[in-house]
Protein backbone atom coordinates (compact mmCIF):
# COMPACT_ATOMS: atom_id res chain seq x y z
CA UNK A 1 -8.91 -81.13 -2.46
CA UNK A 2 -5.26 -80.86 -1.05
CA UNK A 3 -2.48 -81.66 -3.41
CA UNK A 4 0.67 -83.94 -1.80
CA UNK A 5 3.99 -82.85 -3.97
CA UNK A 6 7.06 -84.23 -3.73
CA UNK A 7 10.32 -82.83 -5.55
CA UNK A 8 14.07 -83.58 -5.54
CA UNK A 9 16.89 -82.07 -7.42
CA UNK A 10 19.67 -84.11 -9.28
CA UNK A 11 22.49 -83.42 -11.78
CA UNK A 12 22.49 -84.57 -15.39
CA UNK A 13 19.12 -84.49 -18.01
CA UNK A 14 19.19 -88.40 -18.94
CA UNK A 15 18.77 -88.97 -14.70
CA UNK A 16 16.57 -86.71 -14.63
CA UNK A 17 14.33 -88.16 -17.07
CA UNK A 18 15.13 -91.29 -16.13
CA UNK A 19 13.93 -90.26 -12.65
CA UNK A 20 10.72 -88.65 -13.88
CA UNK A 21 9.59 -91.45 -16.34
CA UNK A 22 10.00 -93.80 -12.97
CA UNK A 23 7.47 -91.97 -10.83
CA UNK A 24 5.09 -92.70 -13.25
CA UNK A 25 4.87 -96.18 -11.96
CA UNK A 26 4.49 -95.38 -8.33
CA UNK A 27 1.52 -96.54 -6.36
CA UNK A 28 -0.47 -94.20 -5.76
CA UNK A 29 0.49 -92.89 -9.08
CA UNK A 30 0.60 -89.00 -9.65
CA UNK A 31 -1.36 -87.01 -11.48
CA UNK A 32 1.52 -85.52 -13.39
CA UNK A 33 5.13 -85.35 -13.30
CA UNK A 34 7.37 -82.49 -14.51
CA UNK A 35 11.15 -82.36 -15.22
CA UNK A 36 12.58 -79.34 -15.55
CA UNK A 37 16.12 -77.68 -15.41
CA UNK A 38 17.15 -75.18 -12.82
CA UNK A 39 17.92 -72.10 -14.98
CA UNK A 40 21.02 -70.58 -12.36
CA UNK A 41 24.09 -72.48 -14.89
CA UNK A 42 24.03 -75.29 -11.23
CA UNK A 43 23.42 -78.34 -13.97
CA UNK A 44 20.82 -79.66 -11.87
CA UNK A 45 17.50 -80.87 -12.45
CA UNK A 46 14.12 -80.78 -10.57
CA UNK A 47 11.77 -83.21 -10.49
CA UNK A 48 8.76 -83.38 -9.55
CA UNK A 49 5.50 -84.90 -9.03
CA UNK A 50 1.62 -83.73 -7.82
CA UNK A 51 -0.50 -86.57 -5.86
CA UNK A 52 -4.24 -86.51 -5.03
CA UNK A 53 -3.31 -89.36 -2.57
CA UNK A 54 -0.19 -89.48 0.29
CA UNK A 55 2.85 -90.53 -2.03
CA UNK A 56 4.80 -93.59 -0.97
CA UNK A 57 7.77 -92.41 0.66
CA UNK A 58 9.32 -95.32 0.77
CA UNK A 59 9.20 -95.94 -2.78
CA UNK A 60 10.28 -92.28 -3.01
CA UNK A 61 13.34 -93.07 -1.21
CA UNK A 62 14.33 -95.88 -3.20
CA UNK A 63 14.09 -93.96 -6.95
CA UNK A 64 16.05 -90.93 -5.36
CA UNK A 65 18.77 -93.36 -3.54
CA UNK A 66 19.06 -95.22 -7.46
CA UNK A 67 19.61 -92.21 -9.43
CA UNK A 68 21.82 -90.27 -6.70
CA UNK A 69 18.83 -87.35 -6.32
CA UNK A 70 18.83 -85.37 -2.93
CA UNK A 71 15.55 -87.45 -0.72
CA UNK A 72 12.12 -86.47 -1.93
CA UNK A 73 10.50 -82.85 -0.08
CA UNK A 74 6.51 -84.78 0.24
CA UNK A 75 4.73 -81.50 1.09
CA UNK A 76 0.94 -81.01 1.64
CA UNK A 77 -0.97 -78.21 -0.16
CA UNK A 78 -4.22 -76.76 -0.51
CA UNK A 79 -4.71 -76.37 -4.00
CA UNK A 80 -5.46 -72.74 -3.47
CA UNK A 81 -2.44 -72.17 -2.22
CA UNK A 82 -0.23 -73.19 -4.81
CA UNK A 83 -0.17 -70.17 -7.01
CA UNK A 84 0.36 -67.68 -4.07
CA UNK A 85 3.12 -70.37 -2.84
CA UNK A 86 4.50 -69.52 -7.03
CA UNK A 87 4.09 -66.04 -6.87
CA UNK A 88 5.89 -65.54 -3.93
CA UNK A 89 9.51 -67.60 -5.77
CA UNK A 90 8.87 -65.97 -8.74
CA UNK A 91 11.42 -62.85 -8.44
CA UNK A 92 11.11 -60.13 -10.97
CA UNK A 93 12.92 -60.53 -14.59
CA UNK A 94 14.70 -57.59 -16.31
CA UNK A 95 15.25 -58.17 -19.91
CA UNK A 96 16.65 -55.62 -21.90
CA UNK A 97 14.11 -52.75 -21.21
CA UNK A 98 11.68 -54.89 -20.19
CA UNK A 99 10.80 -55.87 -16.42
CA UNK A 100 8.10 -58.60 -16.15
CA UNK A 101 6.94 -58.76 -12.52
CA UNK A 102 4.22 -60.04 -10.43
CA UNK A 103 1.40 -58.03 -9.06
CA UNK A 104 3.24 -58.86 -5.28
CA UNK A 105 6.44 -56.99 -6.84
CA UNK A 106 4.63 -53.89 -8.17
CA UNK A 107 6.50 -51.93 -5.38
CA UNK A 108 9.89 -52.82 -7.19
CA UNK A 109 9.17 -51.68 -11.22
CA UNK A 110 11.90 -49.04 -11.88
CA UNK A 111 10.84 -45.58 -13.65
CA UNK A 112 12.88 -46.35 -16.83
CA UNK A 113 11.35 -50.23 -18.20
CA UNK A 114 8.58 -51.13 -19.87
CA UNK A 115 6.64 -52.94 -17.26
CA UNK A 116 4.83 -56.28 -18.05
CA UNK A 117 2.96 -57.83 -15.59
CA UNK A 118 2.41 -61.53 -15.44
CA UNK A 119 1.12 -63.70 -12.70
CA UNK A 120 1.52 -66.88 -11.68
CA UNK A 121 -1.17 -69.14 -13.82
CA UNK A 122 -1.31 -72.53 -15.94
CA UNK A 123 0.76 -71.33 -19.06
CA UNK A 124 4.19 -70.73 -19.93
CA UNK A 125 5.96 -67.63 -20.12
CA UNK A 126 6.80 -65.74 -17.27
CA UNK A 127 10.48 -64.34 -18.83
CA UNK A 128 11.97 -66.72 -15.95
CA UNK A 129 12.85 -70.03 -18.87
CA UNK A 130 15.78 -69.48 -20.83
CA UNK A 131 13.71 -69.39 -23.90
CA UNK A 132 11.13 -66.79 -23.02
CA UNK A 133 14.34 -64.39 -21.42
CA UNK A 134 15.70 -65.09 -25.22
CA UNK A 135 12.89 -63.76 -27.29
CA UNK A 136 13.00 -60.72 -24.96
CA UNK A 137 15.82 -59.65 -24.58
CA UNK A 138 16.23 -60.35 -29.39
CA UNK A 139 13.12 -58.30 -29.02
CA UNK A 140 14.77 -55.79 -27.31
CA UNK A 141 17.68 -55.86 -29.50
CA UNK A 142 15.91 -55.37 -32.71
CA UNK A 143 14.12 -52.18 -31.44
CA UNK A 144 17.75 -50.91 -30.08
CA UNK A 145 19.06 -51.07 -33.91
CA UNK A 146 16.04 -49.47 -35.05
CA UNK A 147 13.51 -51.80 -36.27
CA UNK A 148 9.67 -51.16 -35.68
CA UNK A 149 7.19 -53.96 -35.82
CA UNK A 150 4.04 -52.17 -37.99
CA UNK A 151 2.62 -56.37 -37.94
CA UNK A 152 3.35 -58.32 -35.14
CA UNK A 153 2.38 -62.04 -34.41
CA UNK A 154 3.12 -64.32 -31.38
CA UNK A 155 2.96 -68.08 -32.59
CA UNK A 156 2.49 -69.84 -29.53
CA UNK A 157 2.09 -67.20 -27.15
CA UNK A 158 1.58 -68.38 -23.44
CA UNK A 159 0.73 -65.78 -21.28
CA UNK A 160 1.09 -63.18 -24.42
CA UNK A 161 4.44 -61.66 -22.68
CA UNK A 162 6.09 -61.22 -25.93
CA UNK A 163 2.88 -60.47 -27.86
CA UNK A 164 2.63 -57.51 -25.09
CA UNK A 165 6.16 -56.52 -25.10
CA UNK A 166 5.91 -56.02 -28.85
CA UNK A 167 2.71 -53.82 -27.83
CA UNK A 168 4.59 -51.75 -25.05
CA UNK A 169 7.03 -50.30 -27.69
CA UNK A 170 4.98 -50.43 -31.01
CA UNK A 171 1.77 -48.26 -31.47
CA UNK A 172 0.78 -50.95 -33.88
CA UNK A 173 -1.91 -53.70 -33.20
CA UNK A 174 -0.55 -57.23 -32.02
CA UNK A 175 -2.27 -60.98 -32.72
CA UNK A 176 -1.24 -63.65 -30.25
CA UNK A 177 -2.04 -67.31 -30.78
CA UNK A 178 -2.02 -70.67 -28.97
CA UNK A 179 -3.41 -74.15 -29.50
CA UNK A 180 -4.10 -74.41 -26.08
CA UNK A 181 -7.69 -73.21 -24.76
CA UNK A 182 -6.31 -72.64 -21.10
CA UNK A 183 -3.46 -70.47 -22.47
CA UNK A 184 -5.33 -68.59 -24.44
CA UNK A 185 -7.67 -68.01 -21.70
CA UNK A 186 -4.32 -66.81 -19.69
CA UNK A 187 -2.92 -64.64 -22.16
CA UNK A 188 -6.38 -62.94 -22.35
CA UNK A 189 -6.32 -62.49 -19.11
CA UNK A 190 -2.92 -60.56 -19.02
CA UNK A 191 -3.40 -58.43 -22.25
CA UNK A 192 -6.41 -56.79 -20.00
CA UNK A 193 -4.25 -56.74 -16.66
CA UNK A 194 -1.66 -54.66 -18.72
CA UNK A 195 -4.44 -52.51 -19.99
CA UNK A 196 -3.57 -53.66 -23.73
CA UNK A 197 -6.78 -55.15 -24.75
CA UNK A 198 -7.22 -52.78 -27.27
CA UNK A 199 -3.75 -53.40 -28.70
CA UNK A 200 -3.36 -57.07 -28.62
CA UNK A 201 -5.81 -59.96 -29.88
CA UNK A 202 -5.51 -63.12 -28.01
CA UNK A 203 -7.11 -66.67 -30.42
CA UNK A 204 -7.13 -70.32 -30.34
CA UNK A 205 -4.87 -71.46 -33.37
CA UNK A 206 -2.77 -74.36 -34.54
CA UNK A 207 0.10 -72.40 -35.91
CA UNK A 208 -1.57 -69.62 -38.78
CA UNK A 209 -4.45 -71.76 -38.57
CA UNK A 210 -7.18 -69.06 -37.86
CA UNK A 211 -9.26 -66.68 -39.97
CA UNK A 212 -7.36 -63.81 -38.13
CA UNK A 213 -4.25 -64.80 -38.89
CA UNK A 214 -4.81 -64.97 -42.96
CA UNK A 215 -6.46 -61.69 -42.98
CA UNK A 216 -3.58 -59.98 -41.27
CA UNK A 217 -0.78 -61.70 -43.16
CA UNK A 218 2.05 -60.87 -43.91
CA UNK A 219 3.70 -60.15 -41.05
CA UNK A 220 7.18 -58.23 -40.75
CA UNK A 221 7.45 -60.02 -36.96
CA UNK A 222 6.97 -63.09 -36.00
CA UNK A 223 7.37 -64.59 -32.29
CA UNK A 224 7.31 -69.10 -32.12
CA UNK A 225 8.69 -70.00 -28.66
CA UNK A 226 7.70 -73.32 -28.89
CA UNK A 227 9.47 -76.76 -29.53
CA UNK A 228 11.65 -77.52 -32.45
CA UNK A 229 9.66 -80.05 -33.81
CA UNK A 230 6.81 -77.71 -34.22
CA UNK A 231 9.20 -74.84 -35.47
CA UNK A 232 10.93 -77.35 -38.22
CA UNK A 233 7.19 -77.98 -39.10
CA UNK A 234 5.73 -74.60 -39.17
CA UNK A 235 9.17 -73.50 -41.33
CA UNK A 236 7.39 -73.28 -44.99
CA UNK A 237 4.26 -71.13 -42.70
CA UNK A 238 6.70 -68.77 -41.44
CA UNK A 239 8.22 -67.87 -44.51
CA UNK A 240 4.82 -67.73 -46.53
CA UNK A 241 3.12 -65.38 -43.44
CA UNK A 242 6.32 -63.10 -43.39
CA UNK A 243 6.97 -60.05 -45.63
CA UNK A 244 10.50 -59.83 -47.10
CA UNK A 245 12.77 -58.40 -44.85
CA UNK A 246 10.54 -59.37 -42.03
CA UNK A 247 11.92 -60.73 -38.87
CA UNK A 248 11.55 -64.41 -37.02
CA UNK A 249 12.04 -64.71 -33.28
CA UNK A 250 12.33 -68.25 -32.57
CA UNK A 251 13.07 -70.23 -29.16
CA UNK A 252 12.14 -73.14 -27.16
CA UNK A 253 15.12 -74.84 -28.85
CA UNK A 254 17.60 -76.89 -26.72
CA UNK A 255 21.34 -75.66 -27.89
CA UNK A 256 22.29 -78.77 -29.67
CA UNK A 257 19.13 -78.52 -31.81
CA UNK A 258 20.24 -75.05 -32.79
CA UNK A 259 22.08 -76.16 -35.72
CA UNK A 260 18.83 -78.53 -37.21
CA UNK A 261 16.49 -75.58 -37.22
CA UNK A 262 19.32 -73.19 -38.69
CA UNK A 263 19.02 -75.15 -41.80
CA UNK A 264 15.62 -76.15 -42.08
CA UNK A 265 14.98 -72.08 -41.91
CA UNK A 266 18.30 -71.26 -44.46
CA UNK A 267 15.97 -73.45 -47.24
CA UNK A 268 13.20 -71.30 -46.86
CA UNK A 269 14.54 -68.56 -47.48
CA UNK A 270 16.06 -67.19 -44.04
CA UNK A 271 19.32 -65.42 -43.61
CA UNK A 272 20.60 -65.75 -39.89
CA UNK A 273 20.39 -62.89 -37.75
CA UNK A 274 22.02 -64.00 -34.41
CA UNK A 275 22.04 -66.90 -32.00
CA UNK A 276 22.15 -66.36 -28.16
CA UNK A 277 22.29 -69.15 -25.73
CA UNK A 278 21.07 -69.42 -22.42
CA UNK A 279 21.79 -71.98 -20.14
CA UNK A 280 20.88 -75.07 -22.70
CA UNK A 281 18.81 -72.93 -24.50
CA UNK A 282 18.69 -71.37 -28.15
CA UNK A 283 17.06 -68.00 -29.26
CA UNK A 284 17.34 -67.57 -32.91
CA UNK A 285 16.54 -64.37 -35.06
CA UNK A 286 16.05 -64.91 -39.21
CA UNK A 287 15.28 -62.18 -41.78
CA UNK A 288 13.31 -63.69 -44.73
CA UNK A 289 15.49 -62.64 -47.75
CA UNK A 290 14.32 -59.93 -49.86
């Protein structure tokens, strides 16, 4: 079945939104709509929604002349061509010594990186977001001062990049979790295309919430690129699944909630570590006090 898409780019988050929660009334209506920010520093926003019918152009015209967005791009495509159509804009990501890549840029991996390949699937975490770059490039940081991970965990994982960068420097086993079948199914996936399946253990979790998990606990690294809703909430987990002296990697944390999650973390029992910001997004790095 062909999918119709139609995106536009416009400055500012509330338009944006604004924009996005008005396609959802459009006749035909889409099967989803996505907001996102361009991650180059431009401000904008893109916004975009997939039909299984012709859009209504018209209407399209009208919600992008009301919130000043550039006119609607209403493309046609096969479904199977959408994730060749992503792989092809998805340029390679170096990130400290790490270079995630494509299989379609395997011609461009330097000598000196620790390769991670990822491809183009339904799950987050390709190191392209602000968020996932973050976690990276802390990771990266951590290992640089001297730290090795003996006890890893990725809370949330996606596609398991960070699960499998931990894996690509550490000789030590790795646990990856997400609440979400399809990513799990994804990360899977990748931990074998990397040739880590022995290293890294992919499960369906809510948070700690799995058998593996328990057993493996403490940890003395812990990975939650997720939300901060979810991070305020997991907080008490964290600190009771981490060793003293272990380390928390957290992102998926818009800039101005930096400050909320700082806290929440500082009363149980986390000292800050460092804060790096890119774009309008947070990475945050805690050791549990001793």
């Amino acid at each position: 079945m062909p999918t119709f898409t139609a995106l536009t780019t416009l400055p500012g988050k509330d338009a944006a939104e604004k924009l996005g929660a008005a396609m959802e009334n459009l006749v035909p209506e889409p099967t989803g709509v996505g907001v996102f920010e361009v991650e180059d520093g431009s401000g904008l926003w893109e916004v975009g929604g997939y039909f299984t019918e012709t859009p209504d152009e018209t209407a399209l015209m009208l919600l992008s002349a009301a919130t000043g967005a550039q006119p609607f791009v209403v493309s046609e495509l096969p479904e199977t061509d959408w994730v060749a159509h992503v792989r092809r804009e998805l340029a390679p990501v170096a990130a400290g010594r790490f270079f995630v890549y494509g299989s379609h840029d395997a011609d461009k991996v330097p000598d000196a990186c620790e390769p991670l390949l990822i491809e183009a699937a339904m799950a987050f975490g390709t190191g392209h977001h602000g968020t996932t770059l973050g976690c990276l490039r802390a990771l990266d940081s951590l290992a640089e001062q001297g730290f090795t991970g003996k006890n890893v965990v990725d809370i949330g994982c996606g596609t398991a990049v960070l699960a499998m960068a931990a894996a690509r420097i550490w000789p030590s086993p790795v646990l990856a979790s997400d609440i979400d079948e399809v990513a799990v199914d994804v990360a899977r996936s990748n931990v074998v295309a990397n040739g880590l399946a022995e290293r890294v253990t992919c499960v369906e979790a809510a948070g700690f919430a799995h058998p593996a998990l328990s057993a493996a606990a403490p940890f003395d690294l812990i990975f939650a690129n997720i939300l901060k809703g979810p991070l305020i909430a997991l907080a008490p987990d964290v600190s009771a699944h981490l060793k003293p002296g272990g380390y928390a990697i957290l992102s998926g944390i818009l800039n101005e909630q930096a400050d909320d999650v700082l806290e929440v973390y500082a009363r149980n029992g986390f000292n800050s570590v460092s804060r790096q910001e890119i774009v309008d997004w947070t990475t945050l790095v805690f050791v549990k006090a001793s």
